[in-house]
PDB file of N, CA and C in Angstrom:
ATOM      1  N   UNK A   1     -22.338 -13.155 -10.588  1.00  0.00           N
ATOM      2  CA  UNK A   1     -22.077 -13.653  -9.236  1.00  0.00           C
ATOM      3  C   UNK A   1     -22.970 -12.877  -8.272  1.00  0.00           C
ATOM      4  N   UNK A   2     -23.704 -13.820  -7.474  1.00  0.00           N
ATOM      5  CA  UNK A   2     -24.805 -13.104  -6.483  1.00  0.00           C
ATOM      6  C   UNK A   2     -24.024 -12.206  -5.390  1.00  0.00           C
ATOM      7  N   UNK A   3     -24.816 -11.464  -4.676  1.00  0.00           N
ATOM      8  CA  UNK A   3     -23.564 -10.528  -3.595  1.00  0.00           C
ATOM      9  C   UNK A   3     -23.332 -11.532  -2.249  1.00  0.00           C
ATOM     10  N   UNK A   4     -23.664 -12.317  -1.812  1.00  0.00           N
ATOM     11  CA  UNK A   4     -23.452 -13.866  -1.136  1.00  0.00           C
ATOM     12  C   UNK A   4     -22.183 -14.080  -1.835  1.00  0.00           C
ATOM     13  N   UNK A   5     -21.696 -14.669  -2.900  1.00  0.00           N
ATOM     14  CA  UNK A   5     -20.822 -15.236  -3.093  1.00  0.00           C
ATOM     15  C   UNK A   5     -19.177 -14.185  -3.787  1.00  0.00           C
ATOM     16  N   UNK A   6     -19.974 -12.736  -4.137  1.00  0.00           N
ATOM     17  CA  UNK A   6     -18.777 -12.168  -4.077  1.00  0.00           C
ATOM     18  C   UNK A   6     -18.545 -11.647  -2.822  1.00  0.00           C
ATOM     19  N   UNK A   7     -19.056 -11.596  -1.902  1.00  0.00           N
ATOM     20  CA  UNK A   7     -18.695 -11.075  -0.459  1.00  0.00           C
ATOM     21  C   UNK A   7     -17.750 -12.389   0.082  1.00  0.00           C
ATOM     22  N   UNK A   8     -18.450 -13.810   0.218  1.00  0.00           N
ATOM     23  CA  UNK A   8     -17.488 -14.873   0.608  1.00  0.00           C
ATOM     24  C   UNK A   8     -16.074 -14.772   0.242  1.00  0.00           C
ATOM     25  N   UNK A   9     -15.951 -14.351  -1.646  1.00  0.00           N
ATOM     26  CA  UNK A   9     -15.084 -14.437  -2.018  1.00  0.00           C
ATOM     27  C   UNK A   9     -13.721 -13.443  -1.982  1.00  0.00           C
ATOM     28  N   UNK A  10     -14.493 -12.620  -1.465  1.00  0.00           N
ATOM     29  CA  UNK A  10     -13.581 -10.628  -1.076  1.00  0.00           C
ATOM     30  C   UNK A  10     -12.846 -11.735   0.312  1.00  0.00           C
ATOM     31  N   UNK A  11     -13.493 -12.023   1.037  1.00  0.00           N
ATOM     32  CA  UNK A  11     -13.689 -12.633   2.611  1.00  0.00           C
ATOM     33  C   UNK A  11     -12.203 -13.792   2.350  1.00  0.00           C
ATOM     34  N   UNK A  12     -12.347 -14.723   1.166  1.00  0.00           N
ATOM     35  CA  UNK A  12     -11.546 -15.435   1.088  1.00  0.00           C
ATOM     36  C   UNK A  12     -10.214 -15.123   0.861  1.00  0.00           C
ATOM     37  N   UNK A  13      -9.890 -13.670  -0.040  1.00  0.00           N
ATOM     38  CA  UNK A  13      -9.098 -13.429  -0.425  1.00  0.00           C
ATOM     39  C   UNK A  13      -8.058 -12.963   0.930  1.00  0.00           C
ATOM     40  N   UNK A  14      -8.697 -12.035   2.164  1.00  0.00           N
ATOM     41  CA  UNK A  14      -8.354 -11.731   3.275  1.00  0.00           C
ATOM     42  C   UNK A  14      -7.569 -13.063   4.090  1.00  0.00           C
ATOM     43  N   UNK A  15      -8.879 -13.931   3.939  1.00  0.00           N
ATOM     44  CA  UNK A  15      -8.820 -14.896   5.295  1.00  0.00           C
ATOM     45  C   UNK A  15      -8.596 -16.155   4.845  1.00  0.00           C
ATOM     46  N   UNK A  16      -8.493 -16.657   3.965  1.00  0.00           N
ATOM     47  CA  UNK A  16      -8.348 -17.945   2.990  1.00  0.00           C
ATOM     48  C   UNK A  16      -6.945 -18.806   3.839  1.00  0.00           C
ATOM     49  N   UNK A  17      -5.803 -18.245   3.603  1.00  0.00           N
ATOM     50  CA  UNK A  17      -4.862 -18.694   4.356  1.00  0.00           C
ATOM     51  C   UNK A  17      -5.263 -18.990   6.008  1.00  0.00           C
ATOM     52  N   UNK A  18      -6.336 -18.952   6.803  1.00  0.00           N
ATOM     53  CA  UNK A  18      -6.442 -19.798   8.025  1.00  0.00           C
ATOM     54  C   UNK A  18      -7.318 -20.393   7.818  1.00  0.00           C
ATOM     55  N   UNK A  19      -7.843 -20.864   6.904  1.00  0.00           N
ATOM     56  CA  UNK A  19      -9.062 -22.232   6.780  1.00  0.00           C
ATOM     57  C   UNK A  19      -7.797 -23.472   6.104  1.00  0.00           C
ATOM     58  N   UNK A  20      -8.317 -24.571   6.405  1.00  0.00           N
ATOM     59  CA  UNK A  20      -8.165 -26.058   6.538  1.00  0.00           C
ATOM     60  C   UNK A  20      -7.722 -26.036   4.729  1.00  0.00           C
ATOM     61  N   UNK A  21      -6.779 -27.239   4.811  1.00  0.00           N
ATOM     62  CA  UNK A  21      -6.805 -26.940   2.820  1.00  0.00           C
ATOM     63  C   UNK A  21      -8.024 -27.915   2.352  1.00  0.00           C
ATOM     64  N   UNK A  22      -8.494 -28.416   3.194  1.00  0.00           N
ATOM     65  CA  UNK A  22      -9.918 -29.030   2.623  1.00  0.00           C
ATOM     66  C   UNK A  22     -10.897 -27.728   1.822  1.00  0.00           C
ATOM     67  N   UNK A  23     -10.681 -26.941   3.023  1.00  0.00           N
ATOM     68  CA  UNK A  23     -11.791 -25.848   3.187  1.00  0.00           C
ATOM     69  C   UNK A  23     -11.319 -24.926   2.251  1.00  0.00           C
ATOM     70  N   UNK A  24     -10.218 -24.228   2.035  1.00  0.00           N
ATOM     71  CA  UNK A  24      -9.429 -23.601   1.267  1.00  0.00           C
ATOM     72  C   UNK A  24     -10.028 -24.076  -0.643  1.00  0.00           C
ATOM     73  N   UNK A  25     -10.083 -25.361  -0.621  1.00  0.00           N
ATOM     74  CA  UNK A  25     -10.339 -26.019  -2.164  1.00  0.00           C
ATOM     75  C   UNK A  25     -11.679 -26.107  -2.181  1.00  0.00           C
ATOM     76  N   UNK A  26     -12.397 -26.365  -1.504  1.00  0.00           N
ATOM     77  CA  UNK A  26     -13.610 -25.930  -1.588  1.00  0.00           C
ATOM     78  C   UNK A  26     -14.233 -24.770  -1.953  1.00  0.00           C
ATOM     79  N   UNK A  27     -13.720 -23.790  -1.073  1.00  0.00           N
ATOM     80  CA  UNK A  27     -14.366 -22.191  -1.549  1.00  0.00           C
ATOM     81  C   UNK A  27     -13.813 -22.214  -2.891  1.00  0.00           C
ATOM     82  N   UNK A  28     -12.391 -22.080  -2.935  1.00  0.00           N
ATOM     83  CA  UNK A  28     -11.993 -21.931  -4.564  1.00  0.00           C
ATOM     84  C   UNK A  28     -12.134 -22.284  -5.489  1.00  0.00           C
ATOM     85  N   UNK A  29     -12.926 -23.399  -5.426  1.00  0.00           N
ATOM     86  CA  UNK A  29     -13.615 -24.073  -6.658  1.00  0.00           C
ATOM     87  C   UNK A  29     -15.027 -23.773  -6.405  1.00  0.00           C
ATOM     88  N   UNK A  30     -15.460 -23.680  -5.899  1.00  0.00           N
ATOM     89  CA  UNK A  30     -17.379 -23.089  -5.151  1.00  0.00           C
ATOM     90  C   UNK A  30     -17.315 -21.727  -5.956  1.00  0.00           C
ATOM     91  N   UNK A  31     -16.362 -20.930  -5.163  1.00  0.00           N
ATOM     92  CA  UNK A  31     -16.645 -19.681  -5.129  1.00  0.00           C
ATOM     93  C   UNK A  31     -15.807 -18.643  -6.462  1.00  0.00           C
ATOM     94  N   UNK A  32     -14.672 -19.256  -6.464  1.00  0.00           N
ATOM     95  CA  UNK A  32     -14.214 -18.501  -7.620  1.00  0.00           C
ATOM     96  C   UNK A  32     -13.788 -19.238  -8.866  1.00  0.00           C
ATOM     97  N   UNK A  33     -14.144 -20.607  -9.026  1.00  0.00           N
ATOM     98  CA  UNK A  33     -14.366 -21.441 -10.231  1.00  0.00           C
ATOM     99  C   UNK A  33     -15.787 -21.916 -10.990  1.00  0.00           C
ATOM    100  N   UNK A  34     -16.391 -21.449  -9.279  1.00  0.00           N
ATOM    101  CA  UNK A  34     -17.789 -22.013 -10.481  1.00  0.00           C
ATOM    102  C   UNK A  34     -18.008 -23.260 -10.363  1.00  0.00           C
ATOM    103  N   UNK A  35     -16.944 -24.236  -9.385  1.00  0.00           N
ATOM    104  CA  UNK A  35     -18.046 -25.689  -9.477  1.00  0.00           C
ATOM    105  C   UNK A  35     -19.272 -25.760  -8.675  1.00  0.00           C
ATOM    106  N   UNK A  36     -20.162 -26.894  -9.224  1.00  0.00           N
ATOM    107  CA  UNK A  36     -20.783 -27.099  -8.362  1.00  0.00           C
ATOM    108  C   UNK A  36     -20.598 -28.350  -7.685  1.00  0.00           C
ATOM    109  N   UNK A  37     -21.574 -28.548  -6.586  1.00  0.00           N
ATOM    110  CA  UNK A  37     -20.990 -29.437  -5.423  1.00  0.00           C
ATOM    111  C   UNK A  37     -20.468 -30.031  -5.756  1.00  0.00           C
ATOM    112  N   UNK A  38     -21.236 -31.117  -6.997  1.00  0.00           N
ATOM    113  CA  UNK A  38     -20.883 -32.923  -7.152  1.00  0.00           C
ATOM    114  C   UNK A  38     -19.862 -32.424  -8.220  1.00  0.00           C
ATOM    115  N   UNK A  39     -19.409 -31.599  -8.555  1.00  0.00           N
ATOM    116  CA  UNK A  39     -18.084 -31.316  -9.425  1.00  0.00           C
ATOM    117  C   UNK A  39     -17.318 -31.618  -8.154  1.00  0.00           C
ATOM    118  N   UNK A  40     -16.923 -30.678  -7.565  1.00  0.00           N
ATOM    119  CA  UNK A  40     -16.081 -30.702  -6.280  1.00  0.00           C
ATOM    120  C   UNK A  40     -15.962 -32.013  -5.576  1.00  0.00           C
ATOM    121  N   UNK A  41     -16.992 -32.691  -5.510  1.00  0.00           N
ATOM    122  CA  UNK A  41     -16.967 -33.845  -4.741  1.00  0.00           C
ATOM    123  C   UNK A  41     -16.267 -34.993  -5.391  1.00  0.00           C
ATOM    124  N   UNK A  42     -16.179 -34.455  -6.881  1.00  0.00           N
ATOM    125  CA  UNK A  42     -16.153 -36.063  -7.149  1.00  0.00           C
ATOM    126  C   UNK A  42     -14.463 -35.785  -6.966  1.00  0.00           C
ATOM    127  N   UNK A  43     -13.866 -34.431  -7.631  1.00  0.00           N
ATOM    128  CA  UNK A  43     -13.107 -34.305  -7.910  1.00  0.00           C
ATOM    129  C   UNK A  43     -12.087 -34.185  -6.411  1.00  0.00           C
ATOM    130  N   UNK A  44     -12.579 -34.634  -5.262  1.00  0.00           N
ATOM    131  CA  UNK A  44     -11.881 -34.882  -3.834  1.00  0.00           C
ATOM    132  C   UNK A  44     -12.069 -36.225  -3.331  1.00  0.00           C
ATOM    133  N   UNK A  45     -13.155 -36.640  -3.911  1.00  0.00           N
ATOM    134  CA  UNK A  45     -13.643 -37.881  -3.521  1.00  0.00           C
ATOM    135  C   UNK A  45     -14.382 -38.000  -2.309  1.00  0.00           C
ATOM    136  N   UNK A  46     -15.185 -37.212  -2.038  1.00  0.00           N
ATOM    137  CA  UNK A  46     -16.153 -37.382  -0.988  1.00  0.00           C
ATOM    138  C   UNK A  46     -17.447 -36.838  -1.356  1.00  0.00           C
ATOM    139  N   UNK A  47     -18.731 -36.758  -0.716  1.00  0.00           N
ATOM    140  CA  UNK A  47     -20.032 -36.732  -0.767  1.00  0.00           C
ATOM    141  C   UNK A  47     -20.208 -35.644  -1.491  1.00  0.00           C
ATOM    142  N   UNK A  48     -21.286 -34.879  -1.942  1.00  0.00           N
ATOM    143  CA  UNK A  48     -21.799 -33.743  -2.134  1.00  0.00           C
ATOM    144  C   UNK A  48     -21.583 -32.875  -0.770  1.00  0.00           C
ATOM    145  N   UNK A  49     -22.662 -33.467   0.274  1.00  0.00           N
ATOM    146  CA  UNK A  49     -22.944 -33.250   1.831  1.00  0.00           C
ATOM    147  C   UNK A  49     -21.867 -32.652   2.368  1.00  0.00           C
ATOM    148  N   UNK A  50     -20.657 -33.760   2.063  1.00  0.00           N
ATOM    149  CA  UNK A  50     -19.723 -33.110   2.757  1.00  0.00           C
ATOM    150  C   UNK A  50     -18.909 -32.274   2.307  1.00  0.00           C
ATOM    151  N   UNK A  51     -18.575 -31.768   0.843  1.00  0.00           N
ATOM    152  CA  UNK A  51     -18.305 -30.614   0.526  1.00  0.00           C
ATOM    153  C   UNK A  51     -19.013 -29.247   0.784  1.00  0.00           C
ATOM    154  N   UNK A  52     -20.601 -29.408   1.253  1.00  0.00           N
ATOM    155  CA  UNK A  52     -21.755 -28.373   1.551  1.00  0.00           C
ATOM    156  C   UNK A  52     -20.986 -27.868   3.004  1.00  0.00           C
ATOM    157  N   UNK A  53     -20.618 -29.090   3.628  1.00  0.00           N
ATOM    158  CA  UNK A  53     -20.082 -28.938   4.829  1.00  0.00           C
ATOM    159  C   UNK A  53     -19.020 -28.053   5.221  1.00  0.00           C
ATOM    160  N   UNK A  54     -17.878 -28.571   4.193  1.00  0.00           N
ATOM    161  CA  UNK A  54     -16.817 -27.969   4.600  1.00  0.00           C
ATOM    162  C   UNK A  54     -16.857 -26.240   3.519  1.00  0.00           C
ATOM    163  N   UNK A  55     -17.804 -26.215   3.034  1.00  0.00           N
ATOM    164  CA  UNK A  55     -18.221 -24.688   2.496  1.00  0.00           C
ATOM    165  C   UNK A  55     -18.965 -24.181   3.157  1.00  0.00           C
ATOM    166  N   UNK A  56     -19.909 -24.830   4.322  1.00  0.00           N
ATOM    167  CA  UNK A  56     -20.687 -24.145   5.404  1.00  0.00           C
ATOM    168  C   UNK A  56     -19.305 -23.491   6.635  1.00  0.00           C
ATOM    169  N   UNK A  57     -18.536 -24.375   6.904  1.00  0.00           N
ATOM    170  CA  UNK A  57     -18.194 -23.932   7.960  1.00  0.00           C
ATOM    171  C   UNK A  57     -17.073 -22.702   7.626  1.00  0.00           C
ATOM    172  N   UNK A  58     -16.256 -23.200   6.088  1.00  0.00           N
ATOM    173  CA  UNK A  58     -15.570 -22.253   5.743  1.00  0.00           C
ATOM    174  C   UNK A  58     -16.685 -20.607   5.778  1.00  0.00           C
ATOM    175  N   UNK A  59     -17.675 -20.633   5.202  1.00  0.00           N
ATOM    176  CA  UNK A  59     -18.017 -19.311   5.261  1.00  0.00           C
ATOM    177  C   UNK A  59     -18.161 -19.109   6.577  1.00  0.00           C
ATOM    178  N   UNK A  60     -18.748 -19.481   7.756  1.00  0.00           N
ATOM    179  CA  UNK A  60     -18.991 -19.375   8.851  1.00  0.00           C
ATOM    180  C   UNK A  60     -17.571 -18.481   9.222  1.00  0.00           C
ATOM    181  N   UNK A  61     -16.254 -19.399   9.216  1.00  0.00           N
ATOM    182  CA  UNK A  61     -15.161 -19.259   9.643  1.00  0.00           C
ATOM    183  C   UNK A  61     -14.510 -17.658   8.925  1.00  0.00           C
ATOM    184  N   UNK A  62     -15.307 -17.824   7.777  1.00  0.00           N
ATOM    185  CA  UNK A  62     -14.475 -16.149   7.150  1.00  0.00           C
ATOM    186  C   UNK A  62     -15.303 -15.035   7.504  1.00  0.00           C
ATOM    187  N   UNK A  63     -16.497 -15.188   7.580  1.00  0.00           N
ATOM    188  CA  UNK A  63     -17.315 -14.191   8.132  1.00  0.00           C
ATOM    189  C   UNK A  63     -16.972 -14.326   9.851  1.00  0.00           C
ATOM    190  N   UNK A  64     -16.817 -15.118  10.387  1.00  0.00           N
ATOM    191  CA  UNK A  64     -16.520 -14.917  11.689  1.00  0.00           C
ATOM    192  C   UNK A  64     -15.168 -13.406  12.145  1.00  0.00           C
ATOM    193  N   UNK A  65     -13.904 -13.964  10.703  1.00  0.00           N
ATOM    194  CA  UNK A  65     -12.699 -13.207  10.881  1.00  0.00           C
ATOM    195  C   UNK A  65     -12.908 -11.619  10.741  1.00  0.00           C
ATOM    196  N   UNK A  66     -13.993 -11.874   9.488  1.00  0.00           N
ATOM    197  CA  UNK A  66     -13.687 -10.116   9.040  1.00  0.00           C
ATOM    198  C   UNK A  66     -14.955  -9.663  10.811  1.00  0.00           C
ATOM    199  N   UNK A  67     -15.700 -10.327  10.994  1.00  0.00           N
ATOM    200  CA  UNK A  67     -16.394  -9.574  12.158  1.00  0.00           C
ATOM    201  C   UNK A  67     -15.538  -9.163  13.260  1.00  0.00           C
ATOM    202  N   UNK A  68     -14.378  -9.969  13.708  1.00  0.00           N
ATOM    203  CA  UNK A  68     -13.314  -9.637  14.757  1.00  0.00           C
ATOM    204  C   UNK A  68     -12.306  -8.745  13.765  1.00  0.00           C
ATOM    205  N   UNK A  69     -11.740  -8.987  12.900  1.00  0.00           N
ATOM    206  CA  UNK A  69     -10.751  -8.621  12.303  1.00  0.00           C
ATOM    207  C   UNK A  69     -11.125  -7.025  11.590  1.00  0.00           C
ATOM    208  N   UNK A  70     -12.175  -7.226  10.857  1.00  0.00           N
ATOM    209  CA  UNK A  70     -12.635  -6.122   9.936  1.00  0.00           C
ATOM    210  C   UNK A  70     -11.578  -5.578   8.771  1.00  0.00           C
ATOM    211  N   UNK A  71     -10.557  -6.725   8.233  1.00  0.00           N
ATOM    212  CA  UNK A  71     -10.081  -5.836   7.339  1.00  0.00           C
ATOM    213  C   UNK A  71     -10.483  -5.870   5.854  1.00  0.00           C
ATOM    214  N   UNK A  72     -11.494  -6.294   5.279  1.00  0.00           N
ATOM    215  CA  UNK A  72     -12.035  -6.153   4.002  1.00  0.00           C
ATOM    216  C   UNK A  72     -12.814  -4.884   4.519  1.00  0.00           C
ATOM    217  N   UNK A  73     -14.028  -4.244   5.199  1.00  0.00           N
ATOM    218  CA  UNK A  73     -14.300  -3.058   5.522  1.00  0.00           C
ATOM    219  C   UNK A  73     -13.736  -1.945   6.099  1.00  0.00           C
ATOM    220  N   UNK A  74     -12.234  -2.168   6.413  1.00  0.00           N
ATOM    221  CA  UNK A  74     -11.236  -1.254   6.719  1.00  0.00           C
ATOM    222  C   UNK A  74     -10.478  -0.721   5.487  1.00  0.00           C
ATOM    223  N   UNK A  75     -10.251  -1.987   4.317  1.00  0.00           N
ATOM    224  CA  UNK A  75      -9.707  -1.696   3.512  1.00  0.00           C
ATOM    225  C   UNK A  75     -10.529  -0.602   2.327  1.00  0.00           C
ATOM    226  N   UNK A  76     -11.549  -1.264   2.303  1.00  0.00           N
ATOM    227  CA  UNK A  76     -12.922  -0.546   1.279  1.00  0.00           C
ATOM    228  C   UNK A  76     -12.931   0.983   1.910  1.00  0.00           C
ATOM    229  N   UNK A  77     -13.430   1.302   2.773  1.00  0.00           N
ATOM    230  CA  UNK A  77     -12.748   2.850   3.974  1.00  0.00           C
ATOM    231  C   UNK A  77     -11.790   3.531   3.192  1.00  0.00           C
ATOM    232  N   UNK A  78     -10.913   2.849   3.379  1.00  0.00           N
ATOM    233  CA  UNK A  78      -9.443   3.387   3.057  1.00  0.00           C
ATOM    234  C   UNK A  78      -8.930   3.625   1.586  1.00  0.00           C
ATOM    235  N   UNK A  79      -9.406   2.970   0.855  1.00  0.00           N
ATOM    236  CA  UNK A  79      -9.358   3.193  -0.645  1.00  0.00           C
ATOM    237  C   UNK A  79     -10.594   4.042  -0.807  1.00  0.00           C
ATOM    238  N   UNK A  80     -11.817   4.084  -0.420  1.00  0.00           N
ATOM    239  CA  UNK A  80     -13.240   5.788  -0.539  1.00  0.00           C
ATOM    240  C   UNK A  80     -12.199   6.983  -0.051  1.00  0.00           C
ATOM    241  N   UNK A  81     -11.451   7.034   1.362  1.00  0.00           N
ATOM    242  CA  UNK A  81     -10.606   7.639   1.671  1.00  0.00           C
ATOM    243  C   UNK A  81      -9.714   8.307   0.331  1.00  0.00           C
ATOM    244  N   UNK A  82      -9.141   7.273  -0.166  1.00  0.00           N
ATOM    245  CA  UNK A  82      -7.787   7.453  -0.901  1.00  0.00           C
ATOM    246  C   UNK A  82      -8.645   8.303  -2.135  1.00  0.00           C
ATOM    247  N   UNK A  83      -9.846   8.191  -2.879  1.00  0.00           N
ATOM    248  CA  UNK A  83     -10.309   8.203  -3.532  1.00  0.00           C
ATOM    249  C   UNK A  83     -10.652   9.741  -3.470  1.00  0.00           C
ATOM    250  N   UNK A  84     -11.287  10.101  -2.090  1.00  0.00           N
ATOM    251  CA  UNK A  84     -11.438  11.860  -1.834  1.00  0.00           C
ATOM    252  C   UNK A  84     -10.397  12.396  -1.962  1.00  0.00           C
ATOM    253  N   UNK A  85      -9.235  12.270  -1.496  1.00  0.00           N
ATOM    254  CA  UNK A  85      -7.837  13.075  -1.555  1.00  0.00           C
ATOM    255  C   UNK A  85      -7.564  12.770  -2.814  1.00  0.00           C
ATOM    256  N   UNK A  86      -7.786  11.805  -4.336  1.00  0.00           N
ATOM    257  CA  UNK A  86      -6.998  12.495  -5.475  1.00  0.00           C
ATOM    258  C   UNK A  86      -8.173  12.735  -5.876  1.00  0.00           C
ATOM    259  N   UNK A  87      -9.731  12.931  -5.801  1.00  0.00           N
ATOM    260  CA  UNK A  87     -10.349  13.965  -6.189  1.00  0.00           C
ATOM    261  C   UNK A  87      -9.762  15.477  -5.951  1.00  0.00           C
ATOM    262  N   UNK A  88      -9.462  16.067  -4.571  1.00  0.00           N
ATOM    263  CA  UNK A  88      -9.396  17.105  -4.139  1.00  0.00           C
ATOM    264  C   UNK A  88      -8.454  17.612  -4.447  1.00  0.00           C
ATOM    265  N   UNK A  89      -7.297  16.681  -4.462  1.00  0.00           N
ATOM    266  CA  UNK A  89      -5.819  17.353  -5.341  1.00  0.00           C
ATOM    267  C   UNK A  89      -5.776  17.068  -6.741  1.00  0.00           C
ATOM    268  N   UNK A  90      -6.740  16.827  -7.780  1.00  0.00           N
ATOM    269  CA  UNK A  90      -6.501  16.889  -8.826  1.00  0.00           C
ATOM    270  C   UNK A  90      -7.518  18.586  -8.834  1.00  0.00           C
ATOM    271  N   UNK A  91      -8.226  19.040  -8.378  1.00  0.00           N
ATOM    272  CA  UNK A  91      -9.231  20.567  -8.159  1.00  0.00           C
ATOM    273  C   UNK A  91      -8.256  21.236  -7.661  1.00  0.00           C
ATOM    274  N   UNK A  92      -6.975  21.060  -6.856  1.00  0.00           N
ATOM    275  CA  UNK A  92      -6.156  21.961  -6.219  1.00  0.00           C
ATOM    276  C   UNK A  92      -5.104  22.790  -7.279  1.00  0.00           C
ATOM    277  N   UNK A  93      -4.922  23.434  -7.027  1.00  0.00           N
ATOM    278  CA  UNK A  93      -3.921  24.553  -7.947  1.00  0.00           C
ATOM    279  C   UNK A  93      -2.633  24.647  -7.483  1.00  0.00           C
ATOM    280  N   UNK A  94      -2.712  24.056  -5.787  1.00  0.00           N
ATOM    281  CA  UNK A  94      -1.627  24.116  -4.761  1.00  0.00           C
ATOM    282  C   UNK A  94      -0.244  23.653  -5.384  1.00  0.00           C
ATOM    283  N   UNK A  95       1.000  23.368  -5.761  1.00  0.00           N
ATOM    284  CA  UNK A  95       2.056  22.973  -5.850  1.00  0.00           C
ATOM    285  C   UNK A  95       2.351  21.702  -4.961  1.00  0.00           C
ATOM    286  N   UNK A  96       1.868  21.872  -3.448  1.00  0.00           N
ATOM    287  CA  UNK A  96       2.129  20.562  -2.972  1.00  0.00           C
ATOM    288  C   UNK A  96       1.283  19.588  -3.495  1.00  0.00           C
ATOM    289  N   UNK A  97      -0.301  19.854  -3.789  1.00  0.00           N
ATOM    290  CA  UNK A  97      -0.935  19.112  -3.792  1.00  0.00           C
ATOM    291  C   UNK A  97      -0.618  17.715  -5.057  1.00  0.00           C
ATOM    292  N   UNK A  98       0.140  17.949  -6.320  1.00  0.00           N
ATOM    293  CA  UNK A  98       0.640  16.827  -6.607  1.00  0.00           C
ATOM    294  C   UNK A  98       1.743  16.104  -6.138  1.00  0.00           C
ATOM    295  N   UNK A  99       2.696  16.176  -5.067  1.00  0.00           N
ATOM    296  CA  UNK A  99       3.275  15.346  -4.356  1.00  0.00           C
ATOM    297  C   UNK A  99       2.245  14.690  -3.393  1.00  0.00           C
ATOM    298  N   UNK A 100       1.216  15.255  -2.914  1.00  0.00           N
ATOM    299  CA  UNK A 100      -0.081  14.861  -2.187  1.00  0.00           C
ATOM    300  C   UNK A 100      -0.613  13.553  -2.858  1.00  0.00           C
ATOM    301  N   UNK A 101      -0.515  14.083  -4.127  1.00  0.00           N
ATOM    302  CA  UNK A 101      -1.320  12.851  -4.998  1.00  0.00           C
ATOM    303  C   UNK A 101      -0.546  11.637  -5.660  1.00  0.00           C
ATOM    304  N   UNK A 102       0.518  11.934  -5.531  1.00  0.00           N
ATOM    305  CA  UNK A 102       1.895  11.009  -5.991  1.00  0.00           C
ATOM    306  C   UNK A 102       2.258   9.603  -4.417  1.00  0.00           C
ATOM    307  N   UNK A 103       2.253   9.929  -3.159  1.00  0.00           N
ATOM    308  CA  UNK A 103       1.647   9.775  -2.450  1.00  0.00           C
ATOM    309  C   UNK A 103       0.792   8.696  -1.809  1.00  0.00           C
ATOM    310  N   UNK A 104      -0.348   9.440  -2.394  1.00  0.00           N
ATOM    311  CA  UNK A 104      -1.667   9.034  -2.567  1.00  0.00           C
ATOM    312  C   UNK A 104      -1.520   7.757  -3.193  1.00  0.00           C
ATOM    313  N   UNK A 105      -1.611   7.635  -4.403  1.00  0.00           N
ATOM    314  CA  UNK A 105      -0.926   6.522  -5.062  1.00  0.00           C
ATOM    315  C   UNK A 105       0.063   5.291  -4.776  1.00  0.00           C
ATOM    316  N   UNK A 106       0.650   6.045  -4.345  1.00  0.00           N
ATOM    317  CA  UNK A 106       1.709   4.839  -3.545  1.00  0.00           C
ATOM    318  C   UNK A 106       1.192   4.174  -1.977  1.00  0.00           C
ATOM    319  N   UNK A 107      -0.027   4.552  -1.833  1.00  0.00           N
ATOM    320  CA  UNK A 107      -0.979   4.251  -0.357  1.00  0.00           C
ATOM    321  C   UNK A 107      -1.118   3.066  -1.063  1.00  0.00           C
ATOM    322  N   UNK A 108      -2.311   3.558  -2.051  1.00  0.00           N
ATOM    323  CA  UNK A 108      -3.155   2.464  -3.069  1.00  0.00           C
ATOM    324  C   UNK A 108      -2.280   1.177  -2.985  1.00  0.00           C
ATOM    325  N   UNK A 109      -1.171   1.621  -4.017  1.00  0.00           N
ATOM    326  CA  UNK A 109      -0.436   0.544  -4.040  1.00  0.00           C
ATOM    327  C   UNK A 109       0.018  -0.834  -3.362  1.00  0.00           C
ATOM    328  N   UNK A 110      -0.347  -0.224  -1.934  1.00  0.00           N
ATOM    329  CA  UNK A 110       0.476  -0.919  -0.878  1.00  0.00           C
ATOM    330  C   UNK A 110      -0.635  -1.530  -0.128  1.00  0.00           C
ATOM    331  N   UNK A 111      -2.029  -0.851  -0.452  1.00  0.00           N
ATOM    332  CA  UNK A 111      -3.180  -1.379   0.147  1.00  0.00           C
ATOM    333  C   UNK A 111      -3.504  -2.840  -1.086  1.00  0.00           C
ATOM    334  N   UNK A 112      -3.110  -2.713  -2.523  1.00  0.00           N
ATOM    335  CA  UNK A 112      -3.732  -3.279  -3.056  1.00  0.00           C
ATOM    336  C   UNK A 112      -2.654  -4.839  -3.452  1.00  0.00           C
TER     337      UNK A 112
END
């Protein structure tokens, strides 16, 4: 998968629920099934064109969100974040530091 279409698809996973269910079946068969157009098309019953369409505007529309929204690059942050603190408390000798990392874990969890 090119980085175009796993970025759309990170994008979809965020923002998928406010696109159109036209638009919604489109990416998901585009982007994380693998059809191509005239698969998609036939299988909705409309053009090639206009499945290009409603996958143009859907990406438009998800890249628009994370640019206002930013939470696929808030989240990526935050798990590099999560990632330094159980480096640093698995090197620690401290006693707290595995409740630190227990924690830690349960961030992940809740991010993922």
């Amino acid at each position: 998968m090119n980085e175009k279409k796993l970025y759309i698809s990170e994008l979809f996973d965020y923002y998928g629920a406010l696109l159109s269910e036209k638009q919604k079946y489109a990416v998901e068969m585009y982007y994380n099934d693998d059809l191509s157009l005239s698969e998609i098309a036939e299988s909705i019953g409309i053009t090639r064109q206009g499945v290009r369409d409603q996958l143009k505007h859907a990406e438009e529309y998800l890249v628009e969100c994370e640019e206002k929204l930013g939470f696929a690059k808030k989240l990526s942050c935050a798990l590099a974040l999560s990632e330094e603190i159980k480096t640093i408390c698995e090197k620690s000798n401290e006693p707290v530091a595995e409740e630190i990392s227990k924690r830690n874990s349960k961030v992940i969890e809740l991010l993922l």
